[in-house]
Protein backbone atom coordinates (compact mmCIF):
# COMPACT_ATOMS: atom_id res chain seq x y z
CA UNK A 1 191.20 104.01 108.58
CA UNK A 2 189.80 106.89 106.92
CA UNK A 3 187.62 105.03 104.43
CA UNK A 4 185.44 103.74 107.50
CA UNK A 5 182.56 105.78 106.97
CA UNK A 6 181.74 104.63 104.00
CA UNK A 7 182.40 101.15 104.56
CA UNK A 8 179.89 101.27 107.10
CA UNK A 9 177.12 103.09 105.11
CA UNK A 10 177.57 100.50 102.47
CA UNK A 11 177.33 97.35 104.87
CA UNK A 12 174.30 99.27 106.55
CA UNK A 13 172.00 100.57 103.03
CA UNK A 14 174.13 99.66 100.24
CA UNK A 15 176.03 102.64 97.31
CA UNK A 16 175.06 105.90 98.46
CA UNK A 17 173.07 107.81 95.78
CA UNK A 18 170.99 111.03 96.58
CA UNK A 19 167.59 110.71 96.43
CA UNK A 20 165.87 113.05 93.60
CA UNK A 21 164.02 115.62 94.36
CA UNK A 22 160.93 114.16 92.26
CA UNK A 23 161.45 111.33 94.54
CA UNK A 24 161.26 113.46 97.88
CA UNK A 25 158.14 114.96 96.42
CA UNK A 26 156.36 111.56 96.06
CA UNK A 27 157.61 110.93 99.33
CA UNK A 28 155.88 113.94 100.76
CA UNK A 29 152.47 113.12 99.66
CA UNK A 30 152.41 109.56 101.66
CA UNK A 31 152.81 111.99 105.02
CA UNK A 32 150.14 111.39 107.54
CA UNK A 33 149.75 115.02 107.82
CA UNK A 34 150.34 115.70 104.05
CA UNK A 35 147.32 113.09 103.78
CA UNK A 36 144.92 114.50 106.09
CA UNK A 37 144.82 117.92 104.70
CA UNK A 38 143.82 116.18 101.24
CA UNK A 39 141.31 114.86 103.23
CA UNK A 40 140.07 118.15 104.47
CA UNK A 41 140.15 119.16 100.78
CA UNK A 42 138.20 116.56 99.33
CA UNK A 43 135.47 116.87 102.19
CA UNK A 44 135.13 120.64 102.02
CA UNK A 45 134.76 120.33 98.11
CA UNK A 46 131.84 117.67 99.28
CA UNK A 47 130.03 121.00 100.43
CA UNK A 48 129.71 122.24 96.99
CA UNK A 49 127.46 119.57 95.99
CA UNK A 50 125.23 119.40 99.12
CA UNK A 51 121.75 120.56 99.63
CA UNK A 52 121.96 124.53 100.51
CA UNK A 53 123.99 125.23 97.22
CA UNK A 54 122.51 122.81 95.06
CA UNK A 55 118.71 122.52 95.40
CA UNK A 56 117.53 120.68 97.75
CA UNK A 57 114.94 117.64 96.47
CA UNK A 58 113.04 115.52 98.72
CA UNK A 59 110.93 112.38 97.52
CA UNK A 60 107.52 111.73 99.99
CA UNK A 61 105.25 108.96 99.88
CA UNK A 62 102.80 107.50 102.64
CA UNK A 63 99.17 104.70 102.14
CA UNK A 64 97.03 104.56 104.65
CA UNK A 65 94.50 101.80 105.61
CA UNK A 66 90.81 102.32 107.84
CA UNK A 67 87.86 100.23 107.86
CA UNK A 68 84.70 102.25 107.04
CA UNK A 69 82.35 102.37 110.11
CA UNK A 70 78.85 102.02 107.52
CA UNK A 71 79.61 99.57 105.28
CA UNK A 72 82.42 97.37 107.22
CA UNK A 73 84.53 97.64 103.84
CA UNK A 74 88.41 98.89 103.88
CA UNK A 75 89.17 102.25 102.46
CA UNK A 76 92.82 102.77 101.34
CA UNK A 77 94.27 106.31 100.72
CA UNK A 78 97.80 106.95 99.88
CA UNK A 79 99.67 110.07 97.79
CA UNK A 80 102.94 110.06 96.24
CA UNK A 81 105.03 114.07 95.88
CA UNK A 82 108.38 115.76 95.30
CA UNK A 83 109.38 119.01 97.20
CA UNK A 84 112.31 121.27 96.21
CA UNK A 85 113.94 123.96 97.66
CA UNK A 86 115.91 126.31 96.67
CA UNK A 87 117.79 129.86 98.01
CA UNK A 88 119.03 132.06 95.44
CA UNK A 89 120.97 134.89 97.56
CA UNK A 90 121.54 132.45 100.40
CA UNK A 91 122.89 129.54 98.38
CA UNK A 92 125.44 131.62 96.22
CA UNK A 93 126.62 133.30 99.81
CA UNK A 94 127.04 129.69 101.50
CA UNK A 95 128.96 128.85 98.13
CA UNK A 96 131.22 131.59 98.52
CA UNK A 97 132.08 130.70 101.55
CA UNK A 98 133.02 127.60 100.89
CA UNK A 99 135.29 128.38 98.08
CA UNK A 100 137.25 130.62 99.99
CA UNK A 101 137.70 128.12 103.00
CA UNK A 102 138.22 126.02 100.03
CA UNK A 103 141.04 127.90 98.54
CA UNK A 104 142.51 128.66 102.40
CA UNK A 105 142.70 124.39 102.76
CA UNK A 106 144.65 124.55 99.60
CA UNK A 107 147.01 127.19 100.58
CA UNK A 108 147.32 125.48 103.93
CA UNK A 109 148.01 121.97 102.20
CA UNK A 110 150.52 123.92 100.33
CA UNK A 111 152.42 124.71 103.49
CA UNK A 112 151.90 121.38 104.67
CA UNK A 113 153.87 119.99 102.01
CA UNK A 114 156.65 122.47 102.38
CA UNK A 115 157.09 121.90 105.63
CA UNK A 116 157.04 118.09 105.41
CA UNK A 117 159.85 118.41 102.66
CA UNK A 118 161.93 120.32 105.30
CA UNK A 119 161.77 117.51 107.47
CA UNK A 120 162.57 114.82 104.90
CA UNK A 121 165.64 117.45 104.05
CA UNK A 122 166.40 117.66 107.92
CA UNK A 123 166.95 114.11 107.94
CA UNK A 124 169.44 113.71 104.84
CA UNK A 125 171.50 117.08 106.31
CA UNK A 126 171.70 114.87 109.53
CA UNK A 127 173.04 112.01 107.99
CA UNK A 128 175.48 113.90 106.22
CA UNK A 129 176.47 116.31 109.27
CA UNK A 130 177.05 113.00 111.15
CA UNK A 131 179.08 111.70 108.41
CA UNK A 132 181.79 114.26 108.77
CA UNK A 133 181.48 114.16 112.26
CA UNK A 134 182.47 110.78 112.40
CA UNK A 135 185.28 111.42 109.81
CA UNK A 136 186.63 114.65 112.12
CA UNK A 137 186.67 112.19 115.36
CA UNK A 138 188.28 109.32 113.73
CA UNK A 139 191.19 111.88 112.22
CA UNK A 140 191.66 113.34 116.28
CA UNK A 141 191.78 109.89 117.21
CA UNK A 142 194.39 109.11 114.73
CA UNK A 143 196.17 112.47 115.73
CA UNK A 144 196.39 111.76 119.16
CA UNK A 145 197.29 107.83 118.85
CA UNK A 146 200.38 109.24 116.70
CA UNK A 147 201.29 112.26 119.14
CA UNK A 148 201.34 108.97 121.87
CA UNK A 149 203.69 107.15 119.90
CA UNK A 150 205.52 109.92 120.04
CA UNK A 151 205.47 110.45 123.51
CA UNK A 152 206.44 107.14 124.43
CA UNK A 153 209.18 106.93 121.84
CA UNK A 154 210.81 110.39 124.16
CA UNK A 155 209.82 108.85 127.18
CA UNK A 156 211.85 105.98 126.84
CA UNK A 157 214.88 108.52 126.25
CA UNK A 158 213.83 110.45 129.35
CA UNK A 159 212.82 113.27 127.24
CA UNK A 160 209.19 113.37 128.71
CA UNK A 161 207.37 112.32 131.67
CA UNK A 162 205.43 109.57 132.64
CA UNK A 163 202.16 111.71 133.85
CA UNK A 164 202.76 113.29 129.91
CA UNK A 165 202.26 109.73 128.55
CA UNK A 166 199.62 109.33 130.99
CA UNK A 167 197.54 112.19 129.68
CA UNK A 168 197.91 111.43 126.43
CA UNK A 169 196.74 108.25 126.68
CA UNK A 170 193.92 109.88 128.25
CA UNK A 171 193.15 111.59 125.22
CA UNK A 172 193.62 108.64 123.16
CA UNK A 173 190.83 107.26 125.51
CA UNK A 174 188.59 110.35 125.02
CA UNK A 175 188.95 109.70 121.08
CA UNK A 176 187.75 106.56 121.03
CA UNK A 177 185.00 106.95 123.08
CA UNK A 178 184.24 110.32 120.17
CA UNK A 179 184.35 107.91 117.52
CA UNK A 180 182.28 105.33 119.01
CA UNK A 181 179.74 107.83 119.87
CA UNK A 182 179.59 108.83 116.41
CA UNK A 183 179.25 105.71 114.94
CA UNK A 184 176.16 104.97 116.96
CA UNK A 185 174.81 108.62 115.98
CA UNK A 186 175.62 107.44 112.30
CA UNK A 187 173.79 104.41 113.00
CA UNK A 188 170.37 106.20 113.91
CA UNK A 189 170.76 108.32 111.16
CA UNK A 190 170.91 105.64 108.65
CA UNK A 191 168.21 104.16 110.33
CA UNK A 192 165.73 107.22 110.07
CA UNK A 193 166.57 107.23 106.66
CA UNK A 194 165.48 103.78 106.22
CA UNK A 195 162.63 104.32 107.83
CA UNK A 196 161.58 107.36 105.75
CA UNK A 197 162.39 105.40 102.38
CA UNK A 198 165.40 107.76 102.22
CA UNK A 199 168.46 106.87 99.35
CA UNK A 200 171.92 107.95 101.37
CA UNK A 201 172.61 111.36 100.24
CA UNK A 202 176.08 112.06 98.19
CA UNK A 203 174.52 115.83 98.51
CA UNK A 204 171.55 117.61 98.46
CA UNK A 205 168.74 118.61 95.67
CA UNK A 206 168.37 122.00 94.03
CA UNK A 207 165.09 123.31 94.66
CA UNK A 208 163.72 125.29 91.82
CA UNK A 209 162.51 128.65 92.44
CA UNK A 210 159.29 129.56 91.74
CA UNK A 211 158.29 132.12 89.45
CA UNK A 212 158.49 136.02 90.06
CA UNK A 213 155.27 136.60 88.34
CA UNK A 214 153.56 133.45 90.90
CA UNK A 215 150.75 135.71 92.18
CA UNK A 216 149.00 133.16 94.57
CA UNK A 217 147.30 134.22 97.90
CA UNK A 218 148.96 133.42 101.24
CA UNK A 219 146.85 131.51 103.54
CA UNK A 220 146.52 134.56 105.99
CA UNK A 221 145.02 136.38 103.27
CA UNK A 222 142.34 133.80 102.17
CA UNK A 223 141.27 133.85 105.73
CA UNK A 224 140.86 137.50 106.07
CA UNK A 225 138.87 137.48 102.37
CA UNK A 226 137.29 134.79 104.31
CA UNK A 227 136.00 137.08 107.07
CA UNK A 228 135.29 139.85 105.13
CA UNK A 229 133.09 137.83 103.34
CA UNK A 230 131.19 136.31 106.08
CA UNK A 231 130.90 139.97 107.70
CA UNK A 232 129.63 141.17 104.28
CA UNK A 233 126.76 138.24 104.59
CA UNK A 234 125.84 139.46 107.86
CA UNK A 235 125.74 143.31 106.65
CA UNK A 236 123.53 142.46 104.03
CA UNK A 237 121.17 140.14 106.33
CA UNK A 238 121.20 143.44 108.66
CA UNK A 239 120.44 145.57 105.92
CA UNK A 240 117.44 143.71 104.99
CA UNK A 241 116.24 143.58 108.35
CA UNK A 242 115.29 147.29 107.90
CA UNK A 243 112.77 146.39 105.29
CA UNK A 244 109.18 143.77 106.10
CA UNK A 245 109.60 140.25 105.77
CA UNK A 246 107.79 139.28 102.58
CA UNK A 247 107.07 136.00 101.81
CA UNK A 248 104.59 135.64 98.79
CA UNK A 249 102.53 131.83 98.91
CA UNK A 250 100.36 130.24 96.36
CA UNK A 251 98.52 126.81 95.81
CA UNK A 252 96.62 124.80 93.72
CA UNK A 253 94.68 121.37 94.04
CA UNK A 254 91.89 119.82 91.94
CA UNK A 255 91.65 116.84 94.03
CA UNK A 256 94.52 114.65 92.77
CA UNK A 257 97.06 117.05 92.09
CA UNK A 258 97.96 119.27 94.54
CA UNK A 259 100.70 122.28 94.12
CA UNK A 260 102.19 124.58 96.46
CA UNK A 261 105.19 127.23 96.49
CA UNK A 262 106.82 129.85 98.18
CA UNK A 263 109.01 132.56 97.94
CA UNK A 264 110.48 135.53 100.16
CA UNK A 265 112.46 138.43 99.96
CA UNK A 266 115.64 136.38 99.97
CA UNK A 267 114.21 134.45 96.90
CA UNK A 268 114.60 131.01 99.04
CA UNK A 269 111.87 129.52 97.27
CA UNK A 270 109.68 126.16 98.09
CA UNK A 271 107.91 123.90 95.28
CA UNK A 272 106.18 121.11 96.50
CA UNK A 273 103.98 118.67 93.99
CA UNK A 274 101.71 116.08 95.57
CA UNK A 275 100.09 113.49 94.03
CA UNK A 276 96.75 111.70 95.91
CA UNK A 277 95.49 108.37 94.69
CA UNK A 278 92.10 108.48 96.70
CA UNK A 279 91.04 112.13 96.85
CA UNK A 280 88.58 113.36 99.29
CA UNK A 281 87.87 116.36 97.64
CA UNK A 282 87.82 116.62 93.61
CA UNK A 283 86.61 120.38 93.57
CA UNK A 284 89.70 122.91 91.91
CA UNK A 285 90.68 125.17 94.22
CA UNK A 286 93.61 127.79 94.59
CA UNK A 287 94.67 130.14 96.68
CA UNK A 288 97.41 133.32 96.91
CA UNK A 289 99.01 134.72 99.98
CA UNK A 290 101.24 137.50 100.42
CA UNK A 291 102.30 137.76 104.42
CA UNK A 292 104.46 140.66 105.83
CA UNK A 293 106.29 140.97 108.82
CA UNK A 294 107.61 144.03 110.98
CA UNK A 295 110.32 143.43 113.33
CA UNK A 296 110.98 145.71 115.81
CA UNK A 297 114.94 145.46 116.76
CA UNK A 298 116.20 148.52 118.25
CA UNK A 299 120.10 147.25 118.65
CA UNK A 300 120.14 147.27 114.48
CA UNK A 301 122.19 150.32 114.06
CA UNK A 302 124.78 149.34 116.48
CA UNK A 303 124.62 146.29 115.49
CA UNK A 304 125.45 147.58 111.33
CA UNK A 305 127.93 150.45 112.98
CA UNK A 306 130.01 147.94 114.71
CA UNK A 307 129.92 145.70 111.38
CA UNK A 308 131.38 148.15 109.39
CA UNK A 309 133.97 148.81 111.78
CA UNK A 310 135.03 145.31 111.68
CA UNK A 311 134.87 144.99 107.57
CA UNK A 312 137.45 148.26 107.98
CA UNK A 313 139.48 146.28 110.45
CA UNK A 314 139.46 143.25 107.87
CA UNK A 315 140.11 145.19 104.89
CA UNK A 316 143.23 147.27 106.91
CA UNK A 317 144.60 144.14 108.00
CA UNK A 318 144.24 142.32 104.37
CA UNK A 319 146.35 145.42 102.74
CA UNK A 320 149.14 144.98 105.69
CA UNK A 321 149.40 141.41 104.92
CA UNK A 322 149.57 142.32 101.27
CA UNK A 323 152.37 144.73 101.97
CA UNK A 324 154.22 142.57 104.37
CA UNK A 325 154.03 139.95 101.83
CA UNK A 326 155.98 141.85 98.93
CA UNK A 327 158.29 142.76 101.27
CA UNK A 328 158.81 139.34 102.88
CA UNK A 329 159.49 137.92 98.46
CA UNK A 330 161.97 140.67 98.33
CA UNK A 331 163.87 139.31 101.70
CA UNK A 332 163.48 135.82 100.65
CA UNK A 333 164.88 136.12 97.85
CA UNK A 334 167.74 138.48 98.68
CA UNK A 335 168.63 136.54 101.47
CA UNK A 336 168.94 133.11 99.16
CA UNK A 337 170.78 135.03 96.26
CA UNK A 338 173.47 136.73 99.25
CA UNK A 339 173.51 132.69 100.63
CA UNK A 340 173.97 132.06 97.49
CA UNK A 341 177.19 133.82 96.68
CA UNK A 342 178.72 132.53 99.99
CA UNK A 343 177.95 128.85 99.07
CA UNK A 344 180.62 129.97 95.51
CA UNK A 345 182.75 130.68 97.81
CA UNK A 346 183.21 128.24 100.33
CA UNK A 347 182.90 125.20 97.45
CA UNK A 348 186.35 127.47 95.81
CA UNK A 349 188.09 127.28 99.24
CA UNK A 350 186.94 123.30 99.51
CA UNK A 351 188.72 122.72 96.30
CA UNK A 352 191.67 124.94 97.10
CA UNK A 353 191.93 122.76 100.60
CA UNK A 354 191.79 119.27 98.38
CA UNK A 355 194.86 120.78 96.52
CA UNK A 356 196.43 121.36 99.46
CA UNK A 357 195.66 118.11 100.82
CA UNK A 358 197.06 116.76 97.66
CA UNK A 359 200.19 118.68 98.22
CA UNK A 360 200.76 117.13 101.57
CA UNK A 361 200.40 113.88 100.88
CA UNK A 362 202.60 113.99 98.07
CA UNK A 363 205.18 115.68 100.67
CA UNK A 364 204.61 112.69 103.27
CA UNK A 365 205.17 110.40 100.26
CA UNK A 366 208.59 112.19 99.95
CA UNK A 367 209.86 112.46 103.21
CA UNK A 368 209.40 115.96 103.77
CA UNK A 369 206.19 115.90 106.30
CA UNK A 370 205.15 114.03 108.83
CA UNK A 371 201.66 111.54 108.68
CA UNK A 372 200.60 114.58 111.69
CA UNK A 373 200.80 117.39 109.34
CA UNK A 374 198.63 116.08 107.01
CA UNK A 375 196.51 114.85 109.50
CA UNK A 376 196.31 118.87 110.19
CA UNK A 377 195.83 119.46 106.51
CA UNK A 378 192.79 116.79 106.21
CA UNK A 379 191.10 118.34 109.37
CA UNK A 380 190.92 122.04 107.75
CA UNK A 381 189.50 120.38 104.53
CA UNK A 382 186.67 118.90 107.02
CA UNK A 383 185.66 122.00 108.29
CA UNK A 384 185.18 124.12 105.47
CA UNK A 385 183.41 121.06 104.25
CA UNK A 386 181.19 121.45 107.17
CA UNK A 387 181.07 124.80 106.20
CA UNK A 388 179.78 124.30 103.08
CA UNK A 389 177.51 121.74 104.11
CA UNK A 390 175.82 124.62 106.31
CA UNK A 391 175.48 126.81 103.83
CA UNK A 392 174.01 124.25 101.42
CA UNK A 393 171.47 123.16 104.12
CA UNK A 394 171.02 127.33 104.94
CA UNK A 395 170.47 127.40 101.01
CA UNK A 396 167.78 125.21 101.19
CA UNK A 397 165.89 126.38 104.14
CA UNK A 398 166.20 129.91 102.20
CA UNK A 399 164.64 128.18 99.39
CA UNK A 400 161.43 126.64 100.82
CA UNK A 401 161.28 130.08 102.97
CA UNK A 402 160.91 131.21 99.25
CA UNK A 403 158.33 129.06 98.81
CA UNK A 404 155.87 129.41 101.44
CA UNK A 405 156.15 133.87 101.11
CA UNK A 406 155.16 133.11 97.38
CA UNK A 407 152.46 130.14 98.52
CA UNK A 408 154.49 127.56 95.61
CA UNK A 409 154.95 124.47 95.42
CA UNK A 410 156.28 122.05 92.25
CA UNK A 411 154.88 119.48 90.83
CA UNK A 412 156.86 116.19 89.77
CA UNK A 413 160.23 118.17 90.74
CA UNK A 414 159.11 121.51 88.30
């Protein structure tokens, strides 16, 4: 009777055996939402070889075909050229940027993965929280099926009534109905392991912790250095504002060859080589240009007042987070080590209850007890097991909490 939960988990998956932690983290990475924050990885790091921070080189080419109007004969032109372009400030800013959101998508996929672990882990503590569920109905239902044997044995010598019997077989009723309700719940449970490529778990993995020196940014922070960055861009776009718009030109052509490049006071610069198979003109020329621009903009100052307000606002905000986060490591940990101790504890009383348990039967097997009282016995072994399975599952909830303050995660179970 009381080996029926594991008969059934073995008919349903086969010999229980906990699934490794190394395994759960393979597991984690073939999440759909694990997956699509690679993705976002992989296509931000994309940016860093685009044009805007790597130069940007276009090919040209064009042939042309008219018939002259004097001597009837076709004239063909065509030219062949290369143009790149290139900022210096403005492409190391846009990079920058882009390393920071880069480093924020890592962060984030770091938290992704935590949190998909805590799901797979939800699943297994469900399994096993059903497990002993099952076990604690099918003990009530043996209780009560004894305590109406009982019953019926005084009823027949008038010692009880027949609406006591009644009741009891009530509860007898009620049991079964427990049990089968927990068989079904053990059912879905095995099922949702199956489905997540789940082993059935004897217990649950260890996480490691990760180290105290682990000095790696939360996401929150990346997005503030983030901001602060972009606002910094902007201040020193404003701050150039105050000054003419330079942009210095030159060129060159002797017929054939033709050259031309640019360059302003952001040093985005413009080269652009062109090469013409029929020139018109085969006189050298060049020329050099130097253009200057004065824009009136009388919101500037406001504009760079409210600016450096918000790169204060940022920078306040960045050192709370910082702070909170120390103190949020300290908790964490405390919090797992206190969880810790309790865990001891309750797997000492669990082992004191299966001596206990041992006791009884060994009573029942002399005579001295009755099957009920160690039907009593077996139920207080089930619920500090329960107990201990709570603080196991607290432990690791504590754990990955431990994680994501210190922005960890292992790799192949390390």
């Amino acid at each position: 009777m009381y080996r029926w939960t594991s008969i059934l988990t073995l008919a349903l998956l086969g010999a229980a055996h906990a699934t490794s932690l190394p395994e759960l983290l393979s597991l984690v990475e073939q999440q759909p939402t694990v997956r699509v924050a690679q993705l976002q990885i992989q296509e931000m790091q994309l940016k860093l070889t685009a044009p805007g921070v790597l130069p940007n080189v276009l090919l040209k080419g064009d042939v042309g075909y008219s018939k002259n109007q004097l001597t009837g004969s076709p004239d063909w032109s065509g030219d062949v050229g290369a143009s790149v372009q290139y900022g210096l400030v403005t492409s190391n800013q846009q990079k920058t940027l882009i390393e920071l959101e880069l480093q924020k998508l890592q962060a984030d996929l770091i938290l992704t993965r935590i949190q998909s672990l805590k799901s797979l882990l939800d699943t297994e503590h469900l399994y096993r929280k059903t497990q002993l569920a099952l076990q604690m109905a099918e003990l009530d239902l043996r209780a009560q099926q004894l305590e109406l044997k009982t019953r019926q044995a005084r009823f027949a010598l008038g010692a009880v009534t027949e609406g006591q019997v009644k009741n009891t077989e009530l509860l007898v009723t009620r049991a079964e109905v427990s049990v089968k309700q927990q068989q079904v719940a053990l059912r879905k449970a095995v099922s949702e392991l199956q489905r997540l490529k789940l082993n059935l778990p004897d217990n649950l993995p260890e996480l490691p912790l990760p180290p105290e020196d682990h000095a790696a940014l939360s996401s929150d922070l990346l997005k503030n250095r983030k901001d602060l960055q972009e606002l910094q861009v902007n201040a020193f776009k404003l701050n150039l504002a105050n000054f003419p718009q330079l942009t210095l030109e030159g060129s060159y052509s002797n017929g054939s060859n033709a050259l031309m490049g640019s360059l302003d006071q952001h040093l985005d610069a413009v080269l652009d080589y062109t090469y013409n198979f029929n020139p018109v003109n085969p006189q050298e020329n060049w020329s050099i240009r130097l253009a200057a621009k004065f824009p009136l903009d009388f919101t500037r100052g406001s504009q760079q007042q409210i600016n450096q307000q918000q790169q204060q606002v940022v920078k306040d905000n960045m050192n709370l987070l910082q702070s909170q986060m120390q103190r949020n490591k300290a908790d964490a940990l405390e919090q797992y080590r206190q969880n810790q101790e309790l865990l001891l504890l309750s797997r000492q009383v669990v082992q004191l209850s299966q001596d206990a348990l041992e006791q009884e039967k060994y009573r029942l097997a002399q005579g001295l007890v009755s099957e009920a009282s160690v039907l009593q016995v077996q139920k207080e072994l089930l619920k500090e097991q329960q107990n201990v399975m709570e603080l196991e599952k607290t432990q690791l909830d504590l754990g990955l909490q431990v994680w994501e303050v210190y922005t960890w995660y292992p790799q192949n179970g390390k």
